[in-house]
C-alpha atoms as a PDB file:
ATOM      1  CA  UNK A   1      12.924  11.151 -14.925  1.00  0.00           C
ATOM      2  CA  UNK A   2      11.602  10.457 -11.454  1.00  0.00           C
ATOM      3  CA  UNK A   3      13.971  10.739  -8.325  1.00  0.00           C
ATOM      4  CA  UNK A   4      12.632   9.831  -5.037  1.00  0.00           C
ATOM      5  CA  UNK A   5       9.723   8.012  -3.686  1.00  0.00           C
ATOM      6  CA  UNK A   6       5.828   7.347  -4.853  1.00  0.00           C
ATOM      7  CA  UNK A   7       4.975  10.840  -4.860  1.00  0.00           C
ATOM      8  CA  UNK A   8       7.755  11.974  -7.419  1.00  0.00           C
ATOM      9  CA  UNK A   9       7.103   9.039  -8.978  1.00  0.00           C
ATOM     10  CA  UNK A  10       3.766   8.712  -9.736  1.00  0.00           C
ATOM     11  CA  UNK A  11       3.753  12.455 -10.093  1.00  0.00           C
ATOM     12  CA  UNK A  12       5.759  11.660 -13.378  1.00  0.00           C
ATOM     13  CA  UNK A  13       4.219   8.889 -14.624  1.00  0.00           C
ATOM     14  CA  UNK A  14       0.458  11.220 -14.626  1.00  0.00           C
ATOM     15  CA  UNK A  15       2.167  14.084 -16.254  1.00  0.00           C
ATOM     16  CA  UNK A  16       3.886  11.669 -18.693  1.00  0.00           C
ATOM     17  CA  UNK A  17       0.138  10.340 -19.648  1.00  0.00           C
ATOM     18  CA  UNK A  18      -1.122  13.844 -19.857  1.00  0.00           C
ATOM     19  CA  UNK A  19       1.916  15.023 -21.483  1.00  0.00           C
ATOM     20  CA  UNK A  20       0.014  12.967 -24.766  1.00  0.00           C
ATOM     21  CA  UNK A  21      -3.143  14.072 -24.381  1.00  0.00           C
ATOM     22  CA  UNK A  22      -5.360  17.628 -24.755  1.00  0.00           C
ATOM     23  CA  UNK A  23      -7.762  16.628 -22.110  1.00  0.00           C
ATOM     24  CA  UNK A  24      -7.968  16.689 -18.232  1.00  0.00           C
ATOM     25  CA  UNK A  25      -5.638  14.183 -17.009  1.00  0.00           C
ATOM     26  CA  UNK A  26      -7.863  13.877 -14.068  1.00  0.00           C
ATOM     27  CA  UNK A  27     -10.422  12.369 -16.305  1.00  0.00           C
ATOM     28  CA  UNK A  28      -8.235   8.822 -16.255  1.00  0.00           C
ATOM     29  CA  UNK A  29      -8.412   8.723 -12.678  1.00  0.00           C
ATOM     30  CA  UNK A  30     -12.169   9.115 -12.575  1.00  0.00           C
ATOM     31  CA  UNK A  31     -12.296   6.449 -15.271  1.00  0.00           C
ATOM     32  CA  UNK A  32     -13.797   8.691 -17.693  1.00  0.00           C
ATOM     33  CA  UNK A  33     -11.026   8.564 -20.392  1.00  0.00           C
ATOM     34  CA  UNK A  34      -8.274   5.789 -21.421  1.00  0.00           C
ATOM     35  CA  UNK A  35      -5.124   6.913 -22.021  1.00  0.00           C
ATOM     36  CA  UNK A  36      -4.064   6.216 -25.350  1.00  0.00           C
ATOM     37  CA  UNK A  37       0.120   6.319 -24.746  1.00  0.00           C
ATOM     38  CA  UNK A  38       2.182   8.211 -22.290  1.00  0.00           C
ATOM     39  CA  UNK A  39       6.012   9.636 -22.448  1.00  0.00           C
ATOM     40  CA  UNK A  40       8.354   7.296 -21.500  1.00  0.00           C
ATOM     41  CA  UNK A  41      10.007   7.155 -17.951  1.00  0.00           C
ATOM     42  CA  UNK A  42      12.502   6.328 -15.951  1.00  0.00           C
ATOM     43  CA  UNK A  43      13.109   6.539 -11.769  1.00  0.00           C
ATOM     44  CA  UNK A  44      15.814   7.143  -9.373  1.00  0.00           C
ATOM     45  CA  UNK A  45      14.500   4.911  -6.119  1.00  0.00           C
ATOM     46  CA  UNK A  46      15.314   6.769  -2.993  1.00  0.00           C
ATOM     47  CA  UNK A  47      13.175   5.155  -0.527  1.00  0.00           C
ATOM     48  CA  UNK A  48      12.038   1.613  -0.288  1.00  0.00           C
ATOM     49  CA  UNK A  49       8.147   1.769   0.205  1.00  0.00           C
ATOM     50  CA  UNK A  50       5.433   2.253  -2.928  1.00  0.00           C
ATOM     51  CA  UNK A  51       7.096   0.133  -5.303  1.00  0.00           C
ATOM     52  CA  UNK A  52       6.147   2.906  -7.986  1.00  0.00           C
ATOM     53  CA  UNK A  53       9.401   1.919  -9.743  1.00  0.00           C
ATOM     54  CA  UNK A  54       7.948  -1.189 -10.681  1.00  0.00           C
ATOM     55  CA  UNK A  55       4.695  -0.944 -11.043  1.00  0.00           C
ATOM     56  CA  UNK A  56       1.606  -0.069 -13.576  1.00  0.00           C
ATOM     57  CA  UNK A  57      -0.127   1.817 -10.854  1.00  0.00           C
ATOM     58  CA  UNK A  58      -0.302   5.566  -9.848  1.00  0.00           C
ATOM     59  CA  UNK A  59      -1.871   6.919  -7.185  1.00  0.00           C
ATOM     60  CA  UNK A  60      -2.589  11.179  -7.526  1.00  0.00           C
ATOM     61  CA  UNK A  61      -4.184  13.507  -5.198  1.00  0.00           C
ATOM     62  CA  UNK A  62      -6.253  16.172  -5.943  1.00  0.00           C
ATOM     63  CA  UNK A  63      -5.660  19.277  -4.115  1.00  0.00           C
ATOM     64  CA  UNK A  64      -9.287  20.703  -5.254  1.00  0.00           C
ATOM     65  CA  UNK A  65     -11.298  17.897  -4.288  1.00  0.00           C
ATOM     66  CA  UNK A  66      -9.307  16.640  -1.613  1.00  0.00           C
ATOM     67  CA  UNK A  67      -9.962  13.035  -4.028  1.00  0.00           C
ATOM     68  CA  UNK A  68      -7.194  10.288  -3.953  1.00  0.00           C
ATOM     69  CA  UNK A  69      -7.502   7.911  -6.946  1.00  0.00           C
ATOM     70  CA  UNK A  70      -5.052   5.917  -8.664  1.00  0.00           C
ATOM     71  CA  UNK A  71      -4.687   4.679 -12.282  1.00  0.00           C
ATOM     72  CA  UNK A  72      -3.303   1.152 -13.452  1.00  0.00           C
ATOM     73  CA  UNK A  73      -1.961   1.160 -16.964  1.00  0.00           C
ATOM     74  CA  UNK A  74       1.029  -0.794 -18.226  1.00  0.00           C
ATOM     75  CA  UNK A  75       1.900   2.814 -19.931  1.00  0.00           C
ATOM     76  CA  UNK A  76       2.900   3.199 -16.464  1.00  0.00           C
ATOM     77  CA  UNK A  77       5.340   0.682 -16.225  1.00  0.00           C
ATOM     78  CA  UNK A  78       8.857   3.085 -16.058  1.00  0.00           C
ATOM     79  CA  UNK A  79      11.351   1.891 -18.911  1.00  0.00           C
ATOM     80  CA  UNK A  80      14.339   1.812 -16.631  1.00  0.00           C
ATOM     81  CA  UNK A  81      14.430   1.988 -12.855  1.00  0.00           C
ATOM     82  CA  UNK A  82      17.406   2.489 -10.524  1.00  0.00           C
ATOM     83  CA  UNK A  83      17.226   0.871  -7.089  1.00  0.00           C
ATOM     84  CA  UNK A  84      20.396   1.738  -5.350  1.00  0.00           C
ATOM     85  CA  UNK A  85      20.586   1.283  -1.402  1.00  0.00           C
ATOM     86  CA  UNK A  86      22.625   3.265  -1.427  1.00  0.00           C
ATOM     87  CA  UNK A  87      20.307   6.380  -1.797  1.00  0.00           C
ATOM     88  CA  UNK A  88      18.245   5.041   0.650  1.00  0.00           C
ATOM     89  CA  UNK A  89      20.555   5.307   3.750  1.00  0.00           C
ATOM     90  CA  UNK A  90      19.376   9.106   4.484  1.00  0.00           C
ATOM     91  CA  UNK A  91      16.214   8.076   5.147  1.00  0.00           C
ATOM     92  CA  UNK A  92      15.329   8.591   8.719  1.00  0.00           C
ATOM     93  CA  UNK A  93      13.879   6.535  11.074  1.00  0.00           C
ATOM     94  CA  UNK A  94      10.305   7.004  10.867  1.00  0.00           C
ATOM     95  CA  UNK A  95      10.135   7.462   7.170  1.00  0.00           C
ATOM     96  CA  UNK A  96      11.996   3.732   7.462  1.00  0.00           C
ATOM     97  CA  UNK A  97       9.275   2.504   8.762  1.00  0.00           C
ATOM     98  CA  UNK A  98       6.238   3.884   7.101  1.00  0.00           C
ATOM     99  CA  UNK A  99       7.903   2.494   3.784  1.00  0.00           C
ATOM    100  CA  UNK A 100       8.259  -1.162   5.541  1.00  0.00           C
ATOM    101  CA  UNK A 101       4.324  -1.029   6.751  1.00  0.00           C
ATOM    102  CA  UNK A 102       3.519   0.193   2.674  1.00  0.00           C
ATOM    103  CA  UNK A 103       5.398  -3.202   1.189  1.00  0.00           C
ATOM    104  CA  UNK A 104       3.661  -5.265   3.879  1.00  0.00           C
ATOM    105  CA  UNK A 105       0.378  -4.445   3.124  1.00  0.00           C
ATOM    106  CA  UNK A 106       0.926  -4.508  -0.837  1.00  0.00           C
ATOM    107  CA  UNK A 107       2.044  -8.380  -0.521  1.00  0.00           C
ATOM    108  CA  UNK A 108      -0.903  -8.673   2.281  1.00  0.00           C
ATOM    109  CA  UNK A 109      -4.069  -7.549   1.237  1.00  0.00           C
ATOM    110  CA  UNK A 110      -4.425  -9.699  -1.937  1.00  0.00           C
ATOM    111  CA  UNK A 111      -3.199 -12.618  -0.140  1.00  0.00           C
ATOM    112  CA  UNK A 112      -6.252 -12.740   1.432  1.00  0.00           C
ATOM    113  CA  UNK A 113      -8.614 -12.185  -1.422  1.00  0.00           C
ATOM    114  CA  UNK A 114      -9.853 -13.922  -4.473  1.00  0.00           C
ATOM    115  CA  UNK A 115      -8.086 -17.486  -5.584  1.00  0.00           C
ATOM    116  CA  UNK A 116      -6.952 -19.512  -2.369  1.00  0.00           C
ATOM    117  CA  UNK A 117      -5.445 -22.315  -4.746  1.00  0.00           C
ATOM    118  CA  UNK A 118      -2.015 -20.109  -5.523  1.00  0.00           C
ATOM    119  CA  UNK A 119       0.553 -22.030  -3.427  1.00  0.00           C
ATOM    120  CA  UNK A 120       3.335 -20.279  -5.324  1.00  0.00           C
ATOM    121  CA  UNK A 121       1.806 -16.539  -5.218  1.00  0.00           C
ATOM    122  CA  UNK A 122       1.633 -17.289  -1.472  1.00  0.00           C
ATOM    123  CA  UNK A 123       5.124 -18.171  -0.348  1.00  0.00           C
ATOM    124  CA  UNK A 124       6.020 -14.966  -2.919  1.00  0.00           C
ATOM    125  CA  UNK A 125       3.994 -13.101  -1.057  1.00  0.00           C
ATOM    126  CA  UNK A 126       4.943 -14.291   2.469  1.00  0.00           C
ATOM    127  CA  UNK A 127       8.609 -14.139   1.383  1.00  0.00           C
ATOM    128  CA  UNK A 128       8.170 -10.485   0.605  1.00  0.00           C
ATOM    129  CA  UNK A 129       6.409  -9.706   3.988  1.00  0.00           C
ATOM    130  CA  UNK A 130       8.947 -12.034   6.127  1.00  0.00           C
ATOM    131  CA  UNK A 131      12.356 -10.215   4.778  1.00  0.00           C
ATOM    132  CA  UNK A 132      10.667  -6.847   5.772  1.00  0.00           C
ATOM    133  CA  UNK A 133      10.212  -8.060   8.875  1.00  0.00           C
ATOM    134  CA  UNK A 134      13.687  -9.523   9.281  1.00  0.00           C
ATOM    135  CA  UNK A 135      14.692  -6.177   8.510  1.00  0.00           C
ATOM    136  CA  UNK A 136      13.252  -4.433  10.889  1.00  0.00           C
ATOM    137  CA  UNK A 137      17.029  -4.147  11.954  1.00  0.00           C
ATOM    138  CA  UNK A 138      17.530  -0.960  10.214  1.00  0.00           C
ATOM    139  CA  UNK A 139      15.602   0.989  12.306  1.00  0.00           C
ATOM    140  CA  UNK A 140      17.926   1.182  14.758  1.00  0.00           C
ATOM    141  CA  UNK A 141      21.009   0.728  12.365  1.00  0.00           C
ATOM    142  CA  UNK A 142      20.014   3.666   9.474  1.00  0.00           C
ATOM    143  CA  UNK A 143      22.833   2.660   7.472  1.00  0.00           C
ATOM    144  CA  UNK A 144      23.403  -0.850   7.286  1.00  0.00           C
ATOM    145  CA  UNK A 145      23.148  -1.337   3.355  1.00  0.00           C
ATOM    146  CA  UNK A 146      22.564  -4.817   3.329  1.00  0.00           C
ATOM    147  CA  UNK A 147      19.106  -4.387   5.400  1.00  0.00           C
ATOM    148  CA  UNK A 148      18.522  -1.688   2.527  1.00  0.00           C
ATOM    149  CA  UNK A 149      18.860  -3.661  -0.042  1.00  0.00           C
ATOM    150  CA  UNK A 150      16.641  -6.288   1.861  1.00  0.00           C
ATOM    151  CA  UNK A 151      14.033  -3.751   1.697  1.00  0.00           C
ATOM    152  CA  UNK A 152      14.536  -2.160  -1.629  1.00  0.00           C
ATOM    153  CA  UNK A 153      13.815  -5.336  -2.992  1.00  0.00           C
ATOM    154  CA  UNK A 154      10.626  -6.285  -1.036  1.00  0.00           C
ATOM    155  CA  UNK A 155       9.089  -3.257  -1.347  1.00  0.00           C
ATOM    156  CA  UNK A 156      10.092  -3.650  -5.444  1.00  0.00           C
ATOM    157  CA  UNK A 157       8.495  -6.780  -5.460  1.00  0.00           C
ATOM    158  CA  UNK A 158       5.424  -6.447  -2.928  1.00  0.00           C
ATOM    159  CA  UNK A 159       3.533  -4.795  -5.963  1.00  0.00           C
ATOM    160  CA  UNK A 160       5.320  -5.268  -9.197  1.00  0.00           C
ATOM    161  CA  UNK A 161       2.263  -7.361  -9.899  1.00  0.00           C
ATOM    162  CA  UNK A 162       3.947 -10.656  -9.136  1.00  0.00           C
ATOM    163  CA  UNK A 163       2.126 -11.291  -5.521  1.00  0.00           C
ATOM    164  CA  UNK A 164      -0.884 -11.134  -7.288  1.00  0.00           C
ATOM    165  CA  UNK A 165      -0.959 -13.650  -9.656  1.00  0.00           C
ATOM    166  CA  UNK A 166      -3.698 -16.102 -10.279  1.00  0.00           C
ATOM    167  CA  UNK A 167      -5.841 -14.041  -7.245  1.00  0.00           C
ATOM    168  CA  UNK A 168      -8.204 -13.097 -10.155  1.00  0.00           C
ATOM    169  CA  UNK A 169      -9.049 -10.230  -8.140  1.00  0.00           C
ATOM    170  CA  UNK A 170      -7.507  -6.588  -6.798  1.00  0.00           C
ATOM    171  CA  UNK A 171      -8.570  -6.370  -3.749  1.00  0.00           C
ATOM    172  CA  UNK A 172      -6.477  -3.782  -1.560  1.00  0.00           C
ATOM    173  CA  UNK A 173      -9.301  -2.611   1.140  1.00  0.00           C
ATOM    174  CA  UNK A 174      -6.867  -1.198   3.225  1.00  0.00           C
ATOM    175  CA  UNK A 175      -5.366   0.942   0.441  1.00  0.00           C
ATOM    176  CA  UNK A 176      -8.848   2.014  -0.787  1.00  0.00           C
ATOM    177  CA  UNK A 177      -9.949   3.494   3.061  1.00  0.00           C
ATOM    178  CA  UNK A 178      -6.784   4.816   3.616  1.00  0.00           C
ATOM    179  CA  UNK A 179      -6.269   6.958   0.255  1.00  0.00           C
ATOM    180  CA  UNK A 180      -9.648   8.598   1.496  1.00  0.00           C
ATOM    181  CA  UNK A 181      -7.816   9.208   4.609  1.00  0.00           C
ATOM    182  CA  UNK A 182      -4.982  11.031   3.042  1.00  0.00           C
ATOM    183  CA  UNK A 183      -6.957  12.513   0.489  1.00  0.00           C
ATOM    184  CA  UNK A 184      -8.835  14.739   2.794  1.00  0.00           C
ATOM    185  CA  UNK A 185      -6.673  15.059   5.547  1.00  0.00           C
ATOM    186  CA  UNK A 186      -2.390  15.619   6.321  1.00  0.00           C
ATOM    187  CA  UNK A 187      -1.539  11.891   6.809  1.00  0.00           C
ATOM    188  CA  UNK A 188       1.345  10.106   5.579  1.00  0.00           C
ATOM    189  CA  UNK A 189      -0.065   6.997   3.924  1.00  0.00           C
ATOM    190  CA  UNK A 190       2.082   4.834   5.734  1.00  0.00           C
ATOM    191  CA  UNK A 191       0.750   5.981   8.995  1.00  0.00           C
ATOM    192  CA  UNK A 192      -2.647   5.576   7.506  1.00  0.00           C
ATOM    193  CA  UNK A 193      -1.701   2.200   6.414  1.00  0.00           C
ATOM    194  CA  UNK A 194      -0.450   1.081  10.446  1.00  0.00           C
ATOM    195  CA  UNK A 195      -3.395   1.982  11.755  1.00  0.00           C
ATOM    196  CA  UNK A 196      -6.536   0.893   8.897  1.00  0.00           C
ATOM    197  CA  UNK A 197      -4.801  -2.477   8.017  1.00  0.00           C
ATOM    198  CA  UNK A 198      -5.088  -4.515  11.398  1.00  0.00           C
ATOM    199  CA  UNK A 199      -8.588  -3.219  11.437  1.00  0.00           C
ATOM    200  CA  UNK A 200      -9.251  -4.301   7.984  1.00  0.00           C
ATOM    201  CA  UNK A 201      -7.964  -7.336   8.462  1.00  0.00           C
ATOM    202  CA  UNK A 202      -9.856  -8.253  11.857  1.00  0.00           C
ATOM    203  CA  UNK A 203     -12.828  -7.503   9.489  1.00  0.00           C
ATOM    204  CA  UNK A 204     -11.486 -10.000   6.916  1.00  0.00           C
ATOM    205  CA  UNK A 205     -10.830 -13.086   9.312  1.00  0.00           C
ATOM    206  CA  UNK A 206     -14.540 -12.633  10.658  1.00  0.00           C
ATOM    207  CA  UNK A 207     -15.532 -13.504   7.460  1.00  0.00           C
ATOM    208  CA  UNK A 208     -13.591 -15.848   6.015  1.00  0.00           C
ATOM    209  CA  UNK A 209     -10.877 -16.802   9.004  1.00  0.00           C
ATOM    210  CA  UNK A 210      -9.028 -20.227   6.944  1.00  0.00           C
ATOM    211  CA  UNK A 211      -6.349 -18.136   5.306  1.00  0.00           C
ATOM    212  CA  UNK A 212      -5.297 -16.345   8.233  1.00  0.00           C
ATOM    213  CA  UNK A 213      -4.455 -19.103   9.856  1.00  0.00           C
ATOM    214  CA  UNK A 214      -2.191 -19.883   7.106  1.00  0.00           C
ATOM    215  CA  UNK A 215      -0.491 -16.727   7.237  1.00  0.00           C
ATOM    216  CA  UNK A 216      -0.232 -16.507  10.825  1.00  0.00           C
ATOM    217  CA  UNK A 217       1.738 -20.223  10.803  1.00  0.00           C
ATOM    218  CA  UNK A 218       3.850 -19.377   7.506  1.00  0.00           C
ATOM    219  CA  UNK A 219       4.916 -15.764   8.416  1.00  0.00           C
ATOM    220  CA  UNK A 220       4.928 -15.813  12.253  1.00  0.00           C
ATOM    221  CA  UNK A 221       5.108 -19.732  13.424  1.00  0.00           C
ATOM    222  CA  UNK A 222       1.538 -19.340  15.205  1.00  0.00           C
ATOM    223  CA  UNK A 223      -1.040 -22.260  15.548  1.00  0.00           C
ATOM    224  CA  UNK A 224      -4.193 -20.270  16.184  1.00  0.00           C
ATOM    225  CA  UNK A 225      -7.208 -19.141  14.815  1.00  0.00           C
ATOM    226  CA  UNK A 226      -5.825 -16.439  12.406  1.00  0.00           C
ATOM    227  CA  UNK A 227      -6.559 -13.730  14.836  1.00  0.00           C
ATOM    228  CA  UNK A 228      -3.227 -14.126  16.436  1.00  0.00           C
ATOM    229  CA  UNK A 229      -0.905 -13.300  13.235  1.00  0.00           C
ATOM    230  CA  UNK A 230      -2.933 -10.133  12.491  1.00  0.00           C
ATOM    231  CA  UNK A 231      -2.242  -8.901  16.647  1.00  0.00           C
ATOM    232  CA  UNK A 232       1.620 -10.173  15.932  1.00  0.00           C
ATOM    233  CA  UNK A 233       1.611  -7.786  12.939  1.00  0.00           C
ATOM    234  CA  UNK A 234       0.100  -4.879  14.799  1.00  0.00           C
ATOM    235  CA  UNK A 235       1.997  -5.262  17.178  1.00  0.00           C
ATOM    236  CA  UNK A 236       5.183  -5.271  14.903  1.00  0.00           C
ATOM    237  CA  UNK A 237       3.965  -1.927  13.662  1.00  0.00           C
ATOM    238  CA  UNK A 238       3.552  -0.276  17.515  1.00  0.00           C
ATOM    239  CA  UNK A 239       7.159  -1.762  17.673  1.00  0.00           C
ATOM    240  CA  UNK A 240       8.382   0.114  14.717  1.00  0.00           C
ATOM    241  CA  UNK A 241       6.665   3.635  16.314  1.00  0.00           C
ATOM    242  CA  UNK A 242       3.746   3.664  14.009  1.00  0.00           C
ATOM    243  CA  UNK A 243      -0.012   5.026  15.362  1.00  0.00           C
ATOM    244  CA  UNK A 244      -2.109   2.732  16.726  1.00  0.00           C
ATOM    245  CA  UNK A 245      -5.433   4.923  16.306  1.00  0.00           C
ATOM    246  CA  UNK A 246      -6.846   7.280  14.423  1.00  0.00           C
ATOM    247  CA  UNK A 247      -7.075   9.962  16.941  1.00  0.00           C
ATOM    248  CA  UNK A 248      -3.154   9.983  16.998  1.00  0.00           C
ATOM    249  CA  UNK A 249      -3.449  10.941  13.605  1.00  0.00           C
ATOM    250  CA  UNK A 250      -5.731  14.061  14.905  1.00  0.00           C
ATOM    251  CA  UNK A 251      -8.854  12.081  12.749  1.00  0.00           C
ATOM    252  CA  UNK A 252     -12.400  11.591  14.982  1.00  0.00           C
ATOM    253  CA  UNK A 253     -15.709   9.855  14.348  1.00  0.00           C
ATOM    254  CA  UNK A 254     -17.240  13.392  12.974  1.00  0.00           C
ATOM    255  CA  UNK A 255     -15.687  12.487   9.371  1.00  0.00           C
ATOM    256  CA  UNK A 256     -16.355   8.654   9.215  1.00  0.00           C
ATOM    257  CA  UNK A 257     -19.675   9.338   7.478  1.00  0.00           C
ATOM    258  CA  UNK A 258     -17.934  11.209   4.816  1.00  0.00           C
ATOM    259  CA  UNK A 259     -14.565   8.861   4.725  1.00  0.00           C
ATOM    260  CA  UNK A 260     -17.486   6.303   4.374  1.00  0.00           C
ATOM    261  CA  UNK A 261     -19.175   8.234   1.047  1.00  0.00           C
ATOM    262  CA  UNK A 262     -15.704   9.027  -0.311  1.00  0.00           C
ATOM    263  CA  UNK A 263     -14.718   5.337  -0.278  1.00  0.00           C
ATOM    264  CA  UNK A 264     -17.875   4.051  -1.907  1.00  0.00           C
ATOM    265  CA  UNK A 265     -17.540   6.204  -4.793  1.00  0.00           C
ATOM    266  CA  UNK A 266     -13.730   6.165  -5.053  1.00  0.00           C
ATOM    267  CA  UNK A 267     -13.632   4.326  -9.029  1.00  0.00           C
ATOM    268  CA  UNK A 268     -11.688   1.692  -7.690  1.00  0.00           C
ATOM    269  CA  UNK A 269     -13.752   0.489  -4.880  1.00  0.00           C
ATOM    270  CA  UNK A 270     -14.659  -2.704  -4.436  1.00  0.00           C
ATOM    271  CA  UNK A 271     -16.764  -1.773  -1.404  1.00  0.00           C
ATOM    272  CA  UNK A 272     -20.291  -0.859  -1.912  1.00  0.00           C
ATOM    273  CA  UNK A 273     -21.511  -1.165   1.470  1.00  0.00           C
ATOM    274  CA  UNK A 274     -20.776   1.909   3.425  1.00  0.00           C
ATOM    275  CA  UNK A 275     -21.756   0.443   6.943  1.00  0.00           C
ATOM    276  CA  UNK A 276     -18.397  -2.049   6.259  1.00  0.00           C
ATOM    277  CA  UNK A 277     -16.395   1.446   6.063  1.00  0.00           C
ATOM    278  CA  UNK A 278     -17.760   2.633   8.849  1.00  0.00           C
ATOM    279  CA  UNK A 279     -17.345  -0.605  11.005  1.00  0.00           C
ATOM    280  CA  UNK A 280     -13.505  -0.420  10.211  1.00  0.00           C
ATOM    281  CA  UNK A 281     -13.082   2.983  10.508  1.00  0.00           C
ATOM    282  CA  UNK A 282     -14.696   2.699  14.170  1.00  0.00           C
ATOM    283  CA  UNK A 283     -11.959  -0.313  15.230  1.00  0.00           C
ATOM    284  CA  UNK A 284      -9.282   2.323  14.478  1.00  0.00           C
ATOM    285  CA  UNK A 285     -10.628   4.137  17.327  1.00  0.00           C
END
């Protein structure tokens, strides 16, 4: 039983698959090994952010390597989850917010990524991202349940799986530089995420600008040229109190070439051009 947020979480569903196994449960994460079953689980929700209580992902640090890689295995998926507001009004402010950034950028970074002919996936996806930001009430009114269950909910459903239907792709760029980020240094991931995912996503509408322009006009009413929505959003997380740059998060140019190398090789990467890594990490500047 897992009580609390994705750490405790996904803490619980690794040891679970390990629990099963006489190997190195590291050895899934570096896709050496499959798991062949897993304990069952179950979580307590106490924070509206990862999703883990929904999900067939896991996401586990190594404290040796410094190496943050995450698993996807419907062994994952918890048997019974409990998502009760009401153990999430204690969470403060800042915490708040981090979580809302984390469910924005699971319904986000598919959207923009594989299959554009999934009308339906979109407005799931959009409707996930616009009730966070609807919410954004409950940062300065901590206790107001109905906001938390709002939130519970969207962050449930940003990566249950269900936003990314039809993409025929996992694309989660963001996710992928900033797990390097926390991996190696003391950064909560959704700081990371506040301050890599505009960037990424500036990086995205240069290439390929058409769907932005859709989510800019769906999500924030704008009639531009895609650019716009992704400033609106950044500037939705300033608003909230999240970093702009990487330097707030004590993290200079010194390390991008290593960020870079860790990102290339991370088993889940769909990036094999380090000079893209480096070109986003340099915009968080």
């Amino acid at each position: 039983i897992a009580v609390g947020g994705g750490s405790p979480i996904d803490c619980a569903k690794a040891i679970a698959m390990g629990a099963v196994d006489n190997g190195d449960v590291w050895d899934f994460f570096t896709h050496k090994q499959t798991p062949e079953g897993s304990l069952p689980i179950g979580t307590v929700s106490t924070i509206a952010a990862t999703g883990a209580e929904m999900s067939m992902h896991c996401v586990i640090t190594n404290e040796k390597t410094r190496q943050k890689y995450a698993t996807h295995f419907e062994i994952h998926l918890p048997k019974f989850s409990i998502i009760d507001a009401e153990l999430h009004k204690s969470v403060p402010k800042f915490l708040t917010a981090y979580g809302m950034v984390d469910a924005i950028t699971h319904a986000g970074e598919n959207y923009f990524a594989g299959d554009k002919s999934t009308p339906l996936t979109d407005r799931i996806a959009e409707g996930v991202i616009t009730t966070v930001i609807e919410s954004e009430g409950i940062l300065d009114d901590l206790g107001n349940i109905n906001l938390r269950n709002n939130l519970a909910w969207a962050a449930t459903m940003g990566i249950n799986g269900i936003t990314d239907l039809g993409r025929g792709t996992f694309e989660y760029g963001a996710h992928i530089i900033e797990h390097a980020l926390s991996g190696k240094f003391d950064v909560t991931h959704g700081a990371g995420l506040a301050v890599v995912h505009p960037s990424w996503l500036y990086y995205r509408w240069e290439q390929d600008p058409e769907k932005f322009k859709q989510f800019e006009r769906n999500i924030f009413g704008i009639e531009g040229s895609g650019k716009e929505g992704i400033d609106t959003l950044k500037q939705k997380y300033l608003d909230w109190g999240m970093p702009e740059t990487l330097k707030e998060l004590d993290i200079d140019e010194s390390s991008f070439d290593e960020i870079s190398d860790i990102v290339v090789h991370d088993p889940d990467s769909f990036i094999s051009d380090k000079q893209v890594i480096l070109d986003v990490l340099k915009r968080c500047m």
